[in-house]
Protein backbone atom coordinates (compact mmCIF):
# COMPACT_ATOMS: atom_id res chain seq x y z
CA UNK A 1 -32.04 -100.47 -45.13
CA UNK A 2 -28.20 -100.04 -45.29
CA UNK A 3 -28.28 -101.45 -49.19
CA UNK A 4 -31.24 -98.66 -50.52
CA UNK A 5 -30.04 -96.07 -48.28
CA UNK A 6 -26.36 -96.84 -48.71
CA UNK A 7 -26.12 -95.22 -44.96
CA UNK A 8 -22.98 -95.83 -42.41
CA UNK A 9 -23.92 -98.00 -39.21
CA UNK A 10 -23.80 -95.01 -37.29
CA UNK A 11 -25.94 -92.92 -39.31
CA UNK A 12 -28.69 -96.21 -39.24
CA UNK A 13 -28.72 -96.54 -35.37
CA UNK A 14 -29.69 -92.39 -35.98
CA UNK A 15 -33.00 -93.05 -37.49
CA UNK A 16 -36.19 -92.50 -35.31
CA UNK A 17 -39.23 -94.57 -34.73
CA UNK A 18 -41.19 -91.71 -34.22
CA UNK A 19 -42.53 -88.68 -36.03
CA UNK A 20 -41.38 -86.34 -37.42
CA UNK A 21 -38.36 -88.40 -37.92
CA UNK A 22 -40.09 -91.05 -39.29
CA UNK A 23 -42.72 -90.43 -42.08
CA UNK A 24 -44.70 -92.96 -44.46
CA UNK A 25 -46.60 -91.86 -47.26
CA UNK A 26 -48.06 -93.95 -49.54
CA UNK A 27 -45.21 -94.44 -52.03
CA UNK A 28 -41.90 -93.90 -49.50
CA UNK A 29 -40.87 -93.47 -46.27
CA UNK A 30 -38.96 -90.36 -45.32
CA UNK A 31 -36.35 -90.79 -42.64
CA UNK A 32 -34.40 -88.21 -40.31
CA UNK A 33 -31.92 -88.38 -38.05
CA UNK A 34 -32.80 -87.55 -34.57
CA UNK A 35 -31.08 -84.19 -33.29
CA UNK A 36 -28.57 -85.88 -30.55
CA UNK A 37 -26.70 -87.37 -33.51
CA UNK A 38 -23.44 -85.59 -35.01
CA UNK A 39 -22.13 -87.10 -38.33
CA UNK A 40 -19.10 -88.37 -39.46
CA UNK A 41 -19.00 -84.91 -41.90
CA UNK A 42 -21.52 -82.79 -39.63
CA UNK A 43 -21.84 -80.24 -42.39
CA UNK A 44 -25.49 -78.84 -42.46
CA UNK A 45 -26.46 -80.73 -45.56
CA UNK A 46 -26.30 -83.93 -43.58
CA UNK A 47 -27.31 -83.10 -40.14
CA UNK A 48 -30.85 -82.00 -42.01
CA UNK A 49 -30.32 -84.78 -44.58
CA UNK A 50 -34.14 -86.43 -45.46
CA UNK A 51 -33.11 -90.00 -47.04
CA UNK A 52 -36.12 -91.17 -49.00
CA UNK A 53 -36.67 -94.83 -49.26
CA UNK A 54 -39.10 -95.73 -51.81
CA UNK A 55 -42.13 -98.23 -52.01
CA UNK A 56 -41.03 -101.17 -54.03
CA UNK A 57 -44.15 -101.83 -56.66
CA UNK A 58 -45.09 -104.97 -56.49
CA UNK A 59 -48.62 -106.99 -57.37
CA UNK A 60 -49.31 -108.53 -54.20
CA UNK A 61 -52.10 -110.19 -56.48
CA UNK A 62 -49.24 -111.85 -58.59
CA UNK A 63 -46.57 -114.28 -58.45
CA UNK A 64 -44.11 -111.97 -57.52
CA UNK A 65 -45.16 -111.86 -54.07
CA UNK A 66 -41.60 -112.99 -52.68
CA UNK A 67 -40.77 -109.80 -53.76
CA UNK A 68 -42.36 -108.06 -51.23
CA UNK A 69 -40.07 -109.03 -48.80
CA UNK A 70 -37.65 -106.65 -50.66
CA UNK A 71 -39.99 -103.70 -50.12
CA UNK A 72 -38.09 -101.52 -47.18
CA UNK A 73 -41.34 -99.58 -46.75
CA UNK A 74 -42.94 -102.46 -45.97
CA UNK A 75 -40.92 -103.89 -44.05
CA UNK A 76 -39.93 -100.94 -41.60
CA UNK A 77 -43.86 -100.92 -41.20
CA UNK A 78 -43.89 -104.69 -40.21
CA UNK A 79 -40.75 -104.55 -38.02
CA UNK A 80 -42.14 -101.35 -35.99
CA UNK A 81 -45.60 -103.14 -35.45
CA UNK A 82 -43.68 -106.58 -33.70
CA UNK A 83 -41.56 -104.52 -31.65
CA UNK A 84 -44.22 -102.01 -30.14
CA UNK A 85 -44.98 -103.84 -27.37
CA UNK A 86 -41.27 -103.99 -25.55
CA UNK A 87 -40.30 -100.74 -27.36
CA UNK A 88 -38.74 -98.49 -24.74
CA UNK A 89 -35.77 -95.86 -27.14
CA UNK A 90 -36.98 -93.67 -29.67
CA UNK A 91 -34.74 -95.07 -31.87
CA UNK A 92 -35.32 -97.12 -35.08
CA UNK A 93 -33.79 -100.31 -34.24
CA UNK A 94 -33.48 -101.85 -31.26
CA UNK A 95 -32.82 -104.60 -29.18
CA UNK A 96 -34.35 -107.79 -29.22
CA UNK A 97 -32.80 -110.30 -26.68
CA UNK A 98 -31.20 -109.91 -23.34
CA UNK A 99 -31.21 -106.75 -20.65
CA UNK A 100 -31.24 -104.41 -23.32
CA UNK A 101 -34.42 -105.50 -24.69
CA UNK A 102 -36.14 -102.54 -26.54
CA UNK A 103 -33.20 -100.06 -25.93
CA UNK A 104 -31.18 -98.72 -28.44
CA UNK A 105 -29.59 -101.09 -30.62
CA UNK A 106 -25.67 -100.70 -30.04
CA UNK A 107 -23.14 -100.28 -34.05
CA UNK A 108 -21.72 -103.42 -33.09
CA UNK A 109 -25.43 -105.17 -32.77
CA UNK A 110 -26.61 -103.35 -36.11
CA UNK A 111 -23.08 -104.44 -37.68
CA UNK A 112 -23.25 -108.21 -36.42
CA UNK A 113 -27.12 -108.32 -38.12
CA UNK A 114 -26.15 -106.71 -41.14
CA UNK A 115 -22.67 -109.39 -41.81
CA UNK A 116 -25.18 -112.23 -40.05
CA UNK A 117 -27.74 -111.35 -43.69
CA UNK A 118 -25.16 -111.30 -46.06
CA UNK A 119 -23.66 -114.92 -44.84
CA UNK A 120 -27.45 -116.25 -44.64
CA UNK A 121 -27.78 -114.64 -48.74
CA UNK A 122 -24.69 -116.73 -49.56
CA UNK A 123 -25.86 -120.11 -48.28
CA UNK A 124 -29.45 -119.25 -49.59
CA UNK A 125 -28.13 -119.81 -52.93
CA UNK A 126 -25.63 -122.27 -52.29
CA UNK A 127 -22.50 -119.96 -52.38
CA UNK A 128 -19.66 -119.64 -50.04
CA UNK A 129 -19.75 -116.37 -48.54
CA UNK A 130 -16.73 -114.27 -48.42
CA UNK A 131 -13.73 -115.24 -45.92
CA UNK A 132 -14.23 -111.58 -44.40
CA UNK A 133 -18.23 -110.34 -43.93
CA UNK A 134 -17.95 -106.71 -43.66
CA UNK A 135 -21.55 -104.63 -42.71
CA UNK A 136 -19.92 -101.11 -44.44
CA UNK A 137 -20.00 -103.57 -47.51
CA UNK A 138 -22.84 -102.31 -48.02
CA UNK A 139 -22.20 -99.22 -48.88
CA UNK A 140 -20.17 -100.28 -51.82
CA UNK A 141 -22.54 -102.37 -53.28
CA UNK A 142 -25.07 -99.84 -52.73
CA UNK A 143 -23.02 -96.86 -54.26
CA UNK A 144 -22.14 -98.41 -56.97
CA UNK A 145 -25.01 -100.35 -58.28
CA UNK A 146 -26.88 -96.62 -58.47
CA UNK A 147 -23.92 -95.87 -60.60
CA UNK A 148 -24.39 -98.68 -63.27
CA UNK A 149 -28.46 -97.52 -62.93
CA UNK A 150 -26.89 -94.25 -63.95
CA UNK A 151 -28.14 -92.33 -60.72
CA UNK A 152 -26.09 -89.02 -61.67
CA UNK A 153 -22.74 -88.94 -58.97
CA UNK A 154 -24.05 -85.34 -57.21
CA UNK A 155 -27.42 -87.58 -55.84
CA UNK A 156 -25.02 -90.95 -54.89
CA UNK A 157 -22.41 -88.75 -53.08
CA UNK A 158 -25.35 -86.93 -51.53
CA UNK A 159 -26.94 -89.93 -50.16
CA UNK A 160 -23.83 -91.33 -48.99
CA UNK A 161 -22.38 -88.28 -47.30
CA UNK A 162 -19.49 -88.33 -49.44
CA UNK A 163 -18.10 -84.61 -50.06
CA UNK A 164 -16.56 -85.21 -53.76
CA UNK A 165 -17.06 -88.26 -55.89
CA UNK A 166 -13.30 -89.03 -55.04
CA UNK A 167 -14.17 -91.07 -51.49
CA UNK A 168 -16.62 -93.58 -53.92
CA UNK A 169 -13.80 -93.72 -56.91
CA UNK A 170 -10.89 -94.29 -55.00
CA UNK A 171 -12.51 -96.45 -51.80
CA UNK A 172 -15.90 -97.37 -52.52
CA UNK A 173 -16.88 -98.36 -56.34
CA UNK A 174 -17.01 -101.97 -57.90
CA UNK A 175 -18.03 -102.67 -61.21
CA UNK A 176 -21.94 -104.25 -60.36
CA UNK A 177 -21.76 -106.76 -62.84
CA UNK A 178 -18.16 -107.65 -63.67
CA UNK A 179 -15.70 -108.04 -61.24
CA UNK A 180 -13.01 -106.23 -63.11
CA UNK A 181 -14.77 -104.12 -65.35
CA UNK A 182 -13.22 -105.64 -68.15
CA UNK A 183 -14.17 -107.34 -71.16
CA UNK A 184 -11.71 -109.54 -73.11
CA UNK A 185 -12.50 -110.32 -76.94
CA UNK A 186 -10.39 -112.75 -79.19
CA UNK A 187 -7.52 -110.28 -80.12
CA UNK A 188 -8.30 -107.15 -77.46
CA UNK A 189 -10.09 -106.14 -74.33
CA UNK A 190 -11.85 -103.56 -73.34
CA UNK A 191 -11.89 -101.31 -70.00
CA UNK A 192 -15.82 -99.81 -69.72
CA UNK A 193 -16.00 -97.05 -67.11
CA UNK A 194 -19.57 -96.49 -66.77
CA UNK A 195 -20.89 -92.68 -65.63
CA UNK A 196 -17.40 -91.50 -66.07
CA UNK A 197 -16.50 -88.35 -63.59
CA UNK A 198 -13.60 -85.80 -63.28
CA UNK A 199 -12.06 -88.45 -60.70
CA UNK A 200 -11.06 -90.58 -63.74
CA UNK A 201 -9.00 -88.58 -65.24
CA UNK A 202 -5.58 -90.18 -65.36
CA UNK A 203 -3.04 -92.67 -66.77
CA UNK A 204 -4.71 -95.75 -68.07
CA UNK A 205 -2.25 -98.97 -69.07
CA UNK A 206 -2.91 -102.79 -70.10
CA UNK A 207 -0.46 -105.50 -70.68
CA UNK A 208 -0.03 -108.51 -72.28
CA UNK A 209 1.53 -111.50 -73.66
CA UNK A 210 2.89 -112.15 -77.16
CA UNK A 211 3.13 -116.04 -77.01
CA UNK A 212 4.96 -118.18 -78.68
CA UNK A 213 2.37 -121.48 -79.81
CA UNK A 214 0.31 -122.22 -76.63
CA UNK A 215 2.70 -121.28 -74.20
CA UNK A 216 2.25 -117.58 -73.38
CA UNK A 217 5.43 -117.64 -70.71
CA UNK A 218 7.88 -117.69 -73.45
CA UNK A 219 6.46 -114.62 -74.88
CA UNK A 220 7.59 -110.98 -74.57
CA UNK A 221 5.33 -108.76 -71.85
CA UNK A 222 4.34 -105.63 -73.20
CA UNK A 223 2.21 -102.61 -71.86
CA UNK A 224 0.19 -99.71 -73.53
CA UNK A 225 -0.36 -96.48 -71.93
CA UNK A 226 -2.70 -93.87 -72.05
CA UNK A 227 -4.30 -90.76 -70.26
CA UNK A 228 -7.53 -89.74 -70.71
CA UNK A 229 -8.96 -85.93 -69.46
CA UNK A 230 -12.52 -86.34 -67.96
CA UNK A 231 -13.49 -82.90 -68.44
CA UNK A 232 -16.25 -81.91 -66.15
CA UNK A 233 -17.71 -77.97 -66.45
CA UNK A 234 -17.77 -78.25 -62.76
CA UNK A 235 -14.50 -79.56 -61.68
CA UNK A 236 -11.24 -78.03 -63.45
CA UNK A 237 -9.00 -80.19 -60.59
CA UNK A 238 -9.26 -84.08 -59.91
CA UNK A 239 -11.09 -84.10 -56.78
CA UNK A 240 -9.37 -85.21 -53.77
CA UNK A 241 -11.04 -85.02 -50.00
CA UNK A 242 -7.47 -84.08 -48.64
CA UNK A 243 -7.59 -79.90 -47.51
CA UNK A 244 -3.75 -80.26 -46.99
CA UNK A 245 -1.14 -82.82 -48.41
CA UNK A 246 2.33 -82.25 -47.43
CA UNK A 247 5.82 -82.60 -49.88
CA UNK A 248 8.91 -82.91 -49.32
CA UNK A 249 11.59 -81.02 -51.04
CA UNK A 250 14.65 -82.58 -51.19
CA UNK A 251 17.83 -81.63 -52.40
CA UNK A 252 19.14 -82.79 -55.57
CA UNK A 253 15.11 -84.58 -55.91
CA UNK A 254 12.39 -83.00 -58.33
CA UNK A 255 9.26 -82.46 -56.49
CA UNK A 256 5.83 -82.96 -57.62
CA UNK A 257 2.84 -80.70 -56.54
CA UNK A 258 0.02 -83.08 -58.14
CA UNK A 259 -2.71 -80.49 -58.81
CA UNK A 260 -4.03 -82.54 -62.20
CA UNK A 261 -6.21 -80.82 -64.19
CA UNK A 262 -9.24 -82.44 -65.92
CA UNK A 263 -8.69 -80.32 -69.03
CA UNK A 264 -6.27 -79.93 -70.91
CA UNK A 265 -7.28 -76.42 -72.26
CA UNK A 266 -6.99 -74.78 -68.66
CA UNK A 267 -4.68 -72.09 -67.77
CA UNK A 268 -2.52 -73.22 -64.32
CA UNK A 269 -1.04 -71.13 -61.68
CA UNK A 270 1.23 -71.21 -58.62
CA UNK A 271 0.50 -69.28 -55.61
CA UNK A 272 1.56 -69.13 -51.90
CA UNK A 273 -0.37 -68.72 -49.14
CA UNK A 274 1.42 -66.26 -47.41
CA UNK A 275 2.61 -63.42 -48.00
CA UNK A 276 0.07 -64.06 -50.84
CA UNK A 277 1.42 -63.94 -54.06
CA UNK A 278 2.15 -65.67 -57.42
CA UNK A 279 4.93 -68.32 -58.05
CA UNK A 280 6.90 -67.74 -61.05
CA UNK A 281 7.28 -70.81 -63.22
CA UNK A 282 10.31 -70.71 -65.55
CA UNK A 283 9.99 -73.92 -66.93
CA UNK A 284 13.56 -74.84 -65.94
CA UNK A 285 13.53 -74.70 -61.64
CA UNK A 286 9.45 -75.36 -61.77
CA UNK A 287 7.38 -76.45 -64.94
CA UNK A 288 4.13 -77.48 -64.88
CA UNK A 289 3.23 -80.65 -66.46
CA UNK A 290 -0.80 -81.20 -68.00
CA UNK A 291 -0.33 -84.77 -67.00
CA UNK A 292 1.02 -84.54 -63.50
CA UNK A 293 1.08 -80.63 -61.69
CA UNK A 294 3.67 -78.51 -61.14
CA UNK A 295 7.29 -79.87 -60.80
CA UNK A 296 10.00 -78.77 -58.82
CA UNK A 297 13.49 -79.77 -60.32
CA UNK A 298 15.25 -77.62 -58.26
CA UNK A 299 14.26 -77.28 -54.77
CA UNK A 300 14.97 -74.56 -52.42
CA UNK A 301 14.15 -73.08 -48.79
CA UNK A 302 13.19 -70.33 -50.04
CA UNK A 303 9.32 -72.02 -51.62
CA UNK A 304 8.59 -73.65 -47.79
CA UNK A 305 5.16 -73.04 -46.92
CA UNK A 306 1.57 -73.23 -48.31
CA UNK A 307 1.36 -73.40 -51.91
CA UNK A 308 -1.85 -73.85 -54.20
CA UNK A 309 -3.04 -73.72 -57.57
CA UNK A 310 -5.58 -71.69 -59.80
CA UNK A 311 -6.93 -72.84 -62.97
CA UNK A 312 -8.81 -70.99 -65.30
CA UNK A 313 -11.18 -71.67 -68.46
CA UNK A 314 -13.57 -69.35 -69.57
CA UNK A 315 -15.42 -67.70 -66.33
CA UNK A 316 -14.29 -70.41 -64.48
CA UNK A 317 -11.83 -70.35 -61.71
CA UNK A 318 -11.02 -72.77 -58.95
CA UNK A 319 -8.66 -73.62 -56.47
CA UNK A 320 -6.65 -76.74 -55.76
CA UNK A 321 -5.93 -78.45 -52.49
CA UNK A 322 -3.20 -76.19 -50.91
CA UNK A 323 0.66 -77.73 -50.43
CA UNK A 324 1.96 -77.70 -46.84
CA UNK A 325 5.79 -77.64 -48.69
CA UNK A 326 8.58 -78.55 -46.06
CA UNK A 327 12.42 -78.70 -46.97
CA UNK A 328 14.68 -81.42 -46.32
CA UNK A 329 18.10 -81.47 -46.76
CA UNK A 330 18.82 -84.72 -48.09
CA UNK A 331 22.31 -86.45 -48.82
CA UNK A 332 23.09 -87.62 -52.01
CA UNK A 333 24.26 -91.20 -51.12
CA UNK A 334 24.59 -93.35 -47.17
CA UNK A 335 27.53 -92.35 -45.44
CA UNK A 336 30.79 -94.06 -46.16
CA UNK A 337 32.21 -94.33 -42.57
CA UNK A 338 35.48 -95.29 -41.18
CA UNK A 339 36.26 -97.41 -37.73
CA UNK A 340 39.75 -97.57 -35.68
CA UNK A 341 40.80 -98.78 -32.50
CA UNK A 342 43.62 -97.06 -30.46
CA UNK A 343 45.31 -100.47 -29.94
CA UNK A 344 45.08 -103.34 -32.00
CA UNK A 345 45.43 -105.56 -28.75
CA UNK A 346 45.16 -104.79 -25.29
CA UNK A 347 45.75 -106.53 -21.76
CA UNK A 348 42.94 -107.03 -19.44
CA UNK A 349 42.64 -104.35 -17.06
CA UNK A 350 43.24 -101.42 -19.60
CA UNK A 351 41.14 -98.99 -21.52
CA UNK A 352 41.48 -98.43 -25.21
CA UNK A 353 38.52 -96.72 -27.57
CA UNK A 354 36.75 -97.53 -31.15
CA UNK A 355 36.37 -94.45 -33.47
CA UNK A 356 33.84 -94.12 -36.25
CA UNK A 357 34.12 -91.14 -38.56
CA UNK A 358 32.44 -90.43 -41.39
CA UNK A 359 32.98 -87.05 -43.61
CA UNK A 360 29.50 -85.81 -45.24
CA UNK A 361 27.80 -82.71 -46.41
CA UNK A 362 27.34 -80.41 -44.26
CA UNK A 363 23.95 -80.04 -42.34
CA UNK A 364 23.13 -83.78 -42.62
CA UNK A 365 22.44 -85.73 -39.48
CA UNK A 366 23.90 -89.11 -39.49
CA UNK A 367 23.01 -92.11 -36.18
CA UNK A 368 25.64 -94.08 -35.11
CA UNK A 369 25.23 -97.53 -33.62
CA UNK A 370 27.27 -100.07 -32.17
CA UNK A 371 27.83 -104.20 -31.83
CA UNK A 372 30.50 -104.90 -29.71
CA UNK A 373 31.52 -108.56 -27.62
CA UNK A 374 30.84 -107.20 -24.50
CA UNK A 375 27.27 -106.67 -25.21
CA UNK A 376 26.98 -110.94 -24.34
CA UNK A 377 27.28 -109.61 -20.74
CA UNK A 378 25.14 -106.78 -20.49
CA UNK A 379 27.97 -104.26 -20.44
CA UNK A 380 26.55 -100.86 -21.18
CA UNK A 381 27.92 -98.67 -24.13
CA UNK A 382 30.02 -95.53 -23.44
CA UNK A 383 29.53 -93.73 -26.71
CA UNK A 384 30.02 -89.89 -26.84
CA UNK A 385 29.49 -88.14 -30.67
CA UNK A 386 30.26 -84.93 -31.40
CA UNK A 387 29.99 -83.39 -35.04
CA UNK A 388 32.20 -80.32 -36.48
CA UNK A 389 33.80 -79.00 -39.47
CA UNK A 390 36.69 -79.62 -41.43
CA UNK A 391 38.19 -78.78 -45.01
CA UNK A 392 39.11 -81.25 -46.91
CA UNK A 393 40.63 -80.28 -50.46
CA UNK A 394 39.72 -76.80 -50.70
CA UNK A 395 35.91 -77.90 -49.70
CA UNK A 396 34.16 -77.50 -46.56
CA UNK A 397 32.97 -80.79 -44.94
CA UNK A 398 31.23 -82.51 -41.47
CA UNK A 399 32.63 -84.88 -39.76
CA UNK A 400 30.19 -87.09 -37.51
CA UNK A 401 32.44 -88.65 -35.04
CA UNK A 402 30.80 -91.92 -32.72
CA UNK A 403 33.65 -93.17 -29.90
CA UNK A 404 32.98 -96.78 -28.08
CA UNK A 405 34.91 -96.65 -24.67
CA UNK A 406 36.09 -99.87 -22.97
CA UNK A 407 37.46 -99.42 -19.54
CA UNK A 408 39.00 -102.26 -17.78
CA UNK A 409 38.77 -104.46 -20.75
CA UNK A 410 38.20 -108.22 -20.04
CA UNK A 411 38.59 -111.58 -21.86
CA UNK A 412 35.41 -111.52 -22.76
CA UNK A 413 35.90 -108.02 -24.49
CA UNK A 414 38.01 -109.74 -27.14
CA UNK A 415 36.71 -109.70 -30.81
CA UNK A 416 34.90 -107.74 -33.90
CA UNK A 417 33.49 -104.10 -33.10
CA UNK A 418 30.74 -103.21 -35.71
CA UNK A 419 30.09 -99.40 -36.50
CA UNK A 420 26.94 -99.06 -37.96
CA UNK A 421 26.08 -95.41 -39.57
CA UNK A 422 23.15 -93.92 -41.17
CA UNK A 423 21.58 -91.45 -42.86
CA UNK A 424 17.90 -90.79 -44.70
CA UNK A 425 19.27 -92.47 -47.82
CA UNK A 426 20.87 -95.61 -46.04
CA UNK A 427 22.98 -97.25 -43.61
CA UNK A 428 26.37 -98.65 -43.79
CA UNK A 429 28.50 -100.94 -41.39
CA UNK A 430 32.49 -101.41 -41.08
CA UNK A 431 34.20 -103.38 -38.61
CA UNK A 432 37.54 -104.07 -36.66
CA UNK A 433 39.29 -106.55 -34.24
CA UNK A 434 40.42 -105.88 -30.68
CA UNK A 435 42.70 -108.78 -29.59
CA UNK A 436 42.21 -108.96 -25.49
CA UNK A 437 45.82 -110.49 -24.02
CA UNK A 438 46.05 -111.53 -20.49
CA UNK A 439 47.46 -108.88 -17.69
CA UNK A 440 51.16 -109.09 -16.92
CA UNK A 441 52.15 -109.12 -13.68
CA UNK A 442 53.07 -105.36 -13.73
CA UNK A 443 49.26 -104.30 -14.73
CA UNK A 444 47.77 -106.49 -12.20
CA UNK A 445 50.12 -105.01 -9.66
CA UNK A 446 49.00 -101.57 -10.81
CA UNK A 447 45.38 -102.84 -10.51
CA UNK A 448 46.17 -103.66 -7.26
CA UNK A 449 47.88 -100.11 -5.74
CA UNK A 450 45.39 -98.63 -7.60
């Protein structure tokens, strides 16, 4: 059942014993799911979705009769005929064992039953199964063996609840016969997409080895690219299941909205959301690329907010998947920070501070942290920051200022103080050494009156 009907576990513990959920005819078997059950994608194709599982054809008569025990139809009759008598759930399948004989079969039941078959199919044939038995396997082998049988992508999607071909391309397809997909010949290979879609539209590269005599290691890699448009009268944007994707604008970083077009001959517009209205595209702050979408080489606050594109050919005209766009301002390199101590040395029994400064652009946050001896004893850090503005050479700068404060400093207070500050492109650490002395006899009489 979860190979023909290519059906999630949750979806299979949906189907009904019972009519009119559960219907044989003489050539199939049409299923339902009962009307408690909510899908993964509860649109109203699939809650009303009628799977169809047909009657294999096989000669009972003949030697093929160990094929019967493929036939679904058959067996669903069998299985519903042994399990009548402790039957008590509406359900399809049930249990078969234990307290919850004849109730509902729980996923993790149907799951174990499904992984517990594929194992058994291994050792059948003398294999080892795979290190990882996965029941939604099925749906992978399922999907894409309709694929290879050329079942057109609209019916597999359909049957597997999938809203674009995208989910089965990017999570889902294997090649049925050939693990790669790939066939290798004496002087090239060969990449064979079978029932190619809009989704595989895209960049397509190889690599290789020239060798030198048998040893292919002391040859020169090289790699070939390509990109091929899928065109598809349907589909003038690669599919993608995401509604929103968010980007990042950075400063001084091109951005890329990837709206990818699946032919080349389509017209492509910018738009936001709100107030609604078309981008301009210049071809110098944002170009649009055929290969890629619409660049932005120089971003600005001013294009935050929900972008999207239209493409056009003929009477065609579709959307993209809109761009939740959100500014960062982003420094151009880590911050470059300095440390200093008040003293150099100090006695035990007085205070002295650690400074770390680091000048920056303005507007960027920078997080200070701090090693220091002390910390072998549990002694808290007394850190304040504060962050203003200063001019430096006719330009206007920040300065992020971090202070360590030692009170009372002790023996074991004496060593290397490690600044440690950061920003979103990286961190950098400087140090310094505090020499601890011990207390004259004047600062341990002050101690004392104090």
């Amino acid at each position: 059942m979860a190979i023909t009907s290519a059906k999630r576990i949750g979806e299979l513990q949906a189907f009904s014993s019972v009519e009119p959920y559960t219907t044989f005819l003489e050539d199939k078997v049409l299923l339902k799911f009962l009307p408690t059950f909510t899908p993964k994608c509860p649109s109203f194709s699939n809650l009303n979705q009628l799977v169809t599982i047909p009657r294999l054809p096989v000669d009972l008569t003949s030697k093929d009769t160990e094929l019967a025990s493929l036939d679904v139809v058959r067996c669903l009759k069998i299985y519903l005929q042994r399990t009548q008598e402790f039957r008590r759930s509406e359900n399809l399948f049930i249990s078969f064992s234990g307290k919850n004989k004849g109730l509902k079969a729980s996923k993790p039941s149907i799951s174990g039953w499904i992984s517990e078959c594929i194992n058994l199919s291994y050792h059948i044939n003398e294999k080892d199964p795979p290190e990882f038995t996965r029941a939604h396997s099925t749906r992978s082998v399922a999907s894409s063996w309709a694929e290879r049988a050329l079942i057109p992508l609209e019916q597999i999607c359909q049957s597997a609840s999938w809203s674009t071909p995208r989910t089965f391309f990017k999570h889902y397809r294997i090649a049925a016969s050939e693990p790669s997909g790939i066939k290798h010949f004496g002087r090239y290979s060969q990449l064979i997409l079978v029932n190619a879609s809009a989704a595989d539209t895209g960049e397509f590269s190889c690599g290789g080895y020239q060798c030198s005599g048998h040893d292919c290691h002391d040859g020169e890699e090289k790699t070939g690219k390509t990109f091929v448009f899928v065109t598809d009268p349907q589909e003038l944007f690669v599919p993608t299941e995401d509604y929103y994707v968010v980007v990042q604008l950075r400063t001084r970083q091109p951005a890329l909205l990837p709206c990818q077009v699946t032919n080349p001959l389509a017209k492509v517009t910018l738009h936001r959301e709100f107030p609604p209205e078309q981008v301009p595209v210049d071809g110098v702050k944002i170009a649009f690329d055929l290969k890629k979408g619409f660049v932005i080489y120089q971003p600005q606050p001013s294009l935050v907010g929900s972008l999207f594109c239209i493409a056009e050919l003929g009477n065609l005209r579709q959307m993209s998947t809109k761009y939740m766009l959100i500014y960062v301002h982003y420094p151009s390199a880590p911050p470059k920070p300095t440390i200093e101590a008040s003293v150099k040395s100090a006695r035990t029994g007085e205070n002295f501070v650690v400074t770390c400064t680091v000048l920056g652009e303005l507007e960027i946050s920078v997080d200070f942290t701090w090693e220091y001896p002390g910390q072998q004893i549990g002694r808290p850090p007394y850190v304040r920051e504060h962050t203003s503005q200063t001019r430096r050479g006719g330009q206007l700068l920040q300065e992020s200022e971090s202070t360590l404060y030692i009170d009372e400093a002790r023996a074991v207070d004496d060593g290397t103080y490690t600044c440690t500050a950061q920003n979103l492109q990286g961190s950098t650490s400087v140090t310094t050494r505090v020499t601890i002395l011990p207390a004259t006899s004047s600062t341990t009489r002050e101690r004392t009156q104090g």
